[in-house]
Protein backbone atom coordinates (compact mmCIF):
# COMPACT_ATOMS: atom_id res chain seq x y z
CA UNK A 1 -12.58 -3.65 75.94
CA UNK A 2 -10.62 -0.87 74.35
CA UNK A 3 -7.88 -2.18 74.23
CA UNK A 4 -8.75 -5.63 72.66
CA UNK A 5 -11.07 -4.09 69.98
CA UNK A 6 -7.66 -1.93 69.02
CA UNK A 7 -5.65 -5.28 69.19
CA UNK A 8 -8.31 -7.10 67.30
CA UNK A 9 -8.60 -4.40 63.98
CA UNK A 10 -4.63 -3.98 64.44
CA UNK A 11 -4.52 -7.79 64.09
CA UNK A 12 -7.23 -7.71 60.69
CA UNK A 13 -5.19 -4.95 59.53
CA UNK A 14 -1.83 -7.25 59.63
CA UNK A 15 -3.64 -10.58 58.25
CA UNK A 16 -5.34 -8.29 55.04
CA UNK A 17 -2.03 -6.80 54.05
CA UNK A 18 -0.25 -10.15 54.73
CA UNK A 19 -3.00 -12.27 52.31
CA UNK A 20 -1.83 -9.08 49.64
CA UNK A 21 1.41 -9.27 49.30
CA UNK A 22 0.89 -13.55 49.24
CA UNK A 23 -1.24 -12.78 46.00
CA UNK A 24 0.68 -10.22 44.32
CA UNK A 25 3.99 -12.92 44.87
CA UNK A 26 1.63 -16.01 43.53
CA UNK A 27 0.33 -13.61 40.69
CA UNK A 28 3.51 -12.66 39.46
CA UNK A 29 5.06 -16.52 39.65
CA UNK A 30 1.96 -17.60 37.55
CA UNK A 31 3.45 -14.92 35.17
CA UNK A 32 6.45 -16.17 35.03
CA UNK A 33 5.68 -19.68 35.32
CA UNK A 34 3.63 -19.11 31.75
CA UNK A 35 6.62 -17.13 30.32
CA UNK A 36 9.19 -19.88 31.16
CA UNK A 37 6.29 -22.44 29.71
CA UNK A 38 6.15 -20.57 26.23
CA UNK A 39 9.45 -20.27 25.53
CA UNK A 40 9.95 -24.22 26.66
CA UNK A 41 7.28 -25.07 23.97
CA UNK A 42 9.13 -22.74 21.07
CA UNK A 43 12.20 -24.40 21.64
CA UNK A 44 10.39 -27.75 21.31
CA UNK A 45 9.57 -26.56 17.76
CA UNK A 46 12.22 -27.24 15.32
CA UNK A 47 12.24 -26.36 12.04
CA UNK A 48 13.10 -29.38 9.35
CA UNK A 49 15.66 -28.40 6.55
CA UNK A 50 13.86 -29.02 3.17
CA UNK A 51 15.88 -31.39 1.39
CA UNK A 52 16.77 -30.86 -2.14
CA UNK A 53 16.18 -34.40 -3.81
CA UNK A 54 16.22 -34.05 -7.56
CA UNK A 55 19.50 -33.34 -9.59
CA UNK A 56 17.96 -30.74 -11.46
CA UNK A 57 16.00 -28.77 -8.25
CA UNK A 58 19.90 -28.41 -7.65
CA UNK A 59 21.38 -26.90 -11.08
CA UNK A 60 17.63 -24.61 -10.35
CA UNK A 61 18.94 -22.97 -7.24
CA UNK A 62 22.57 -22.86 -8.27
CA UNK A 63 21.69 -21.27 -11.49
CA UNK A 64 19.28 -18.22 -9.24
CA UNK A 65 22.15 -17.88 -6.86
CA UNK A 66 24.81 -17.14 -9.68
CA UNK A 67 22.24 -14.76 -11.14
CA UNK A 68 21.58 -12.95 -8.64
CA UNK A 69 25.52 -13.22 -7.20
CA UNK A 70 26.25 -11.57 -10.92
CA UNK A 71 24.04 -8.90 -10.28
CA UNK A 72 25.43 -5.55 -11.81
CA UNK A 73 24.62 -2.04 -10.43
CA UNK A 74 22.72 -1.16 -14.13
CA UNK A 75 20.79 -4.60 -13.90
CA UNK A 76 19.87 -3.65 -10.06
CA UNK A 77 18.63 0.58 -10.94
CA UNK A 78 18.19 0.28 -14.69
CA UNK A 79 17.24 3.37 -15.96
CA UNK A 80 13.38 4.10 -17.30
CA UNK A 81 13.61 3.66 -21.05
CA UNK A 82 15.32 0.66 -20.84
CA UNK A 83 14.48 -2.83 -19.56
CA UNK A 84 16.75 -5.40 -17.51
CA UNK A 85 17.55 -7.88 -20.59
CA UNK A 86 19.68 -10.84 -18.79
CA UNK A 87 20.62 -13.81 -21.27
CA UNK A 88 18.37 -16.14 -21.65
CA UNK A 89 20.95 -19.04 -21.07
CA UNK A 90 21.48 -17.26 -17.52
CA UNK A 91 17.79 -16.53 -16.35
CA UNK A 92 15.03 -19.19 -15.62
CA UNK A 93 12.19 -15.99 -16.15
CA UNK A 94 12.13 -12.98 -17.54
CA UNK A 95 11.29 -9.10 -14.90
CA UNK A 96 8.53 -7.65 -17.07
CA UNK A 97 8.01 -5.12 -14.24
CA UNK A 98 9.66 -1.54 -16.17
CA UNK A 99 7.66 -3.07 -19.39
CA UNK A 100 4.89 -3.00 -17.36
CA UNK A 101 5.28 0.18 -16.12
CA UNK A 102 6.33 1.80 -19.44
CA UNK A 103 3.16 0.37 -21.19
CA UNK A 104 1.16 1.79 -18.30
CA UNK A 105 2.35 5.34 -18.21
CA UNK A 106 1.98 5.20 -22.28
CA UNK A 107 -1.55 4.27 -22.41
CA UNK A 108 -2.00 6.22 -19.90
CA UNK A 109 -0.66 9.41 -22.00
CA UNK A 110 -2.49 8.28 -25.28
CA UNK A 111 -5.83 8.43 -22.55
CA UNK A 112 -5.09 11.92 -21.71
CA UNK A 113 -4.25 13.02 -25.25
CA UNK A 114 -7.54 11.62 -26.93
CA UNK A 115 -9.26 13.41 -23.70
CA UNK A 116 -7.56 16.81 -24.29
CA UNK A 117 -8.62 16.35 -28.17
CA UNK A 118 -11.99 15.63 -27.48
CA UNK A 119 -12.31 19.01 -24.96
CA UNK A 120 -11.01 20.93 -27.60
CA UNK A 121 -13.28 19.93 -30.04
CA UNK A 122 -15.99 20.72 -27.81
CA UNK A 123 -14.72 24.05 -27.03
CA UNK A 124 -14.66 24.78 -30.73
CA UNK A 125 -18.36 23.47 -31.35
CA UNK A 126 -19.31 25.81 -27.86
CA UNK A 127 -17.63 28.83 -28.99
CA UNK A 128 -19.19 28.33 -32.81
CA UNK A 129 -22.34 27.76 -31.10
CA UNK A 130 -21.63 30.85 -28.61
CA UNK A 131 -21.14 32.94 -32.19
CA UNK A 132 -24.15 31.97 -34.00
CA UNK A 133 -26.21 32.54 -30.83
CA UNK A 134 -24.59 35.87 -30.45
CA UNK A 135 -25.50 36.85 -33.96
CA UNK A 136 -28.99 35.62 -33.75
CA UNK A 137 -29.67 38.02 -30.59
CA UNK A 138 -27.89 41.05 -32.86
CA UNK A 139 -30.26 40.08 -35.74
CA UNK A 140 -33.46 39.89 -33.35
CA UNK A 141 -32.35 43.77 -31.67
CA UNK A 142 -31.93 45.12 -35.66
CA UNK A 143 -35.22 43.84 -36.68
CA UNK A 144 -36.97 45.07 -33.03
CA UNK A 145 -35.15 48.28 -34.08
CA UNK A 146 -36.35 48.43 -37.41
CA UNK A 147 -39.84 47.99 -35.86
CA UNK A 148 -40.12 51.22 -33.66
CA UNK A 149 -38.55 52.76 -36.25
CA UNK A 150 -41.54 52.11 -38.89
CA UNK A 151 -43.97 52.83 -36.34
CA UNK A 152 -42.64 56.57 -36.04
């Protein structure tokens, strides 16, 4: 009896590991069965050139690709205090970005220098008031003073 119960776990042993390595193998063609289906549905999708219909959506683009084909290496890194000024005749819009940027840091300057005036007229009115409160407390000690004096 021994003997067979050995055989018998020996044979559960066999049939358990078998069944696991069956499901790993179906698990991982499922994976790739998925992988092989996702990449058969993006190559389904195609992409439709837009057409360019109208005469003048063409002289548009060709007129933005020799503007930016022209592009020198001032118009590309202008420097700060100037803007990019391209001829009218050549550009369908106008880069009001270092405009932008100019006007921003200059308000922002005027902000600080109305704020730096207005602290420093309040330091003047606190130091005025600092003096008069300061002479008040000298006046207040002479008459006190003047007091225990007379009482002598």
């Amino acid at each position: 009896e021994e003997d067979l119960l050995n055989d018998v776990c020996r044979e559960v042993v066999e049939k358990w590991s078998d069944s696991q390595v069956v499901d790993a193998k179906e698990e991982k063609e499922d994976e790739v069965q998925a992988i092989a289906s996702m990449m058969e549905k993006q190559a389904r999708i195609v992409v439709k050139p837009k057409e360019v219909s109208s005469q003048e959506e063409k002289q548009r683009k060709a007129a933005l690709l020799a503007q930016y084909a022209n592009v020198t290496d001032e118009e590309e890194y202008p420097s700060l205090g100037t803007a990019v000024n391209i001829g009218s005749e050549k550009s369908l819009f106008r880069n009001t970005n270092v405009e932008d940027v100019l006007n921003a840091r200059k308000l922002e300057r005027e902000l600080l220098r109305d704020e730096f005036q207005r602290k420093k007229e309040q330091d003047k009115l606190q130091r005025e008031k600092d003096k008069l409160a300061k002479q008040e407390r000298k006046e207040k000690e002479k008459k006190r003073t003047q007091k225990g004096e007379r009482k002598r």
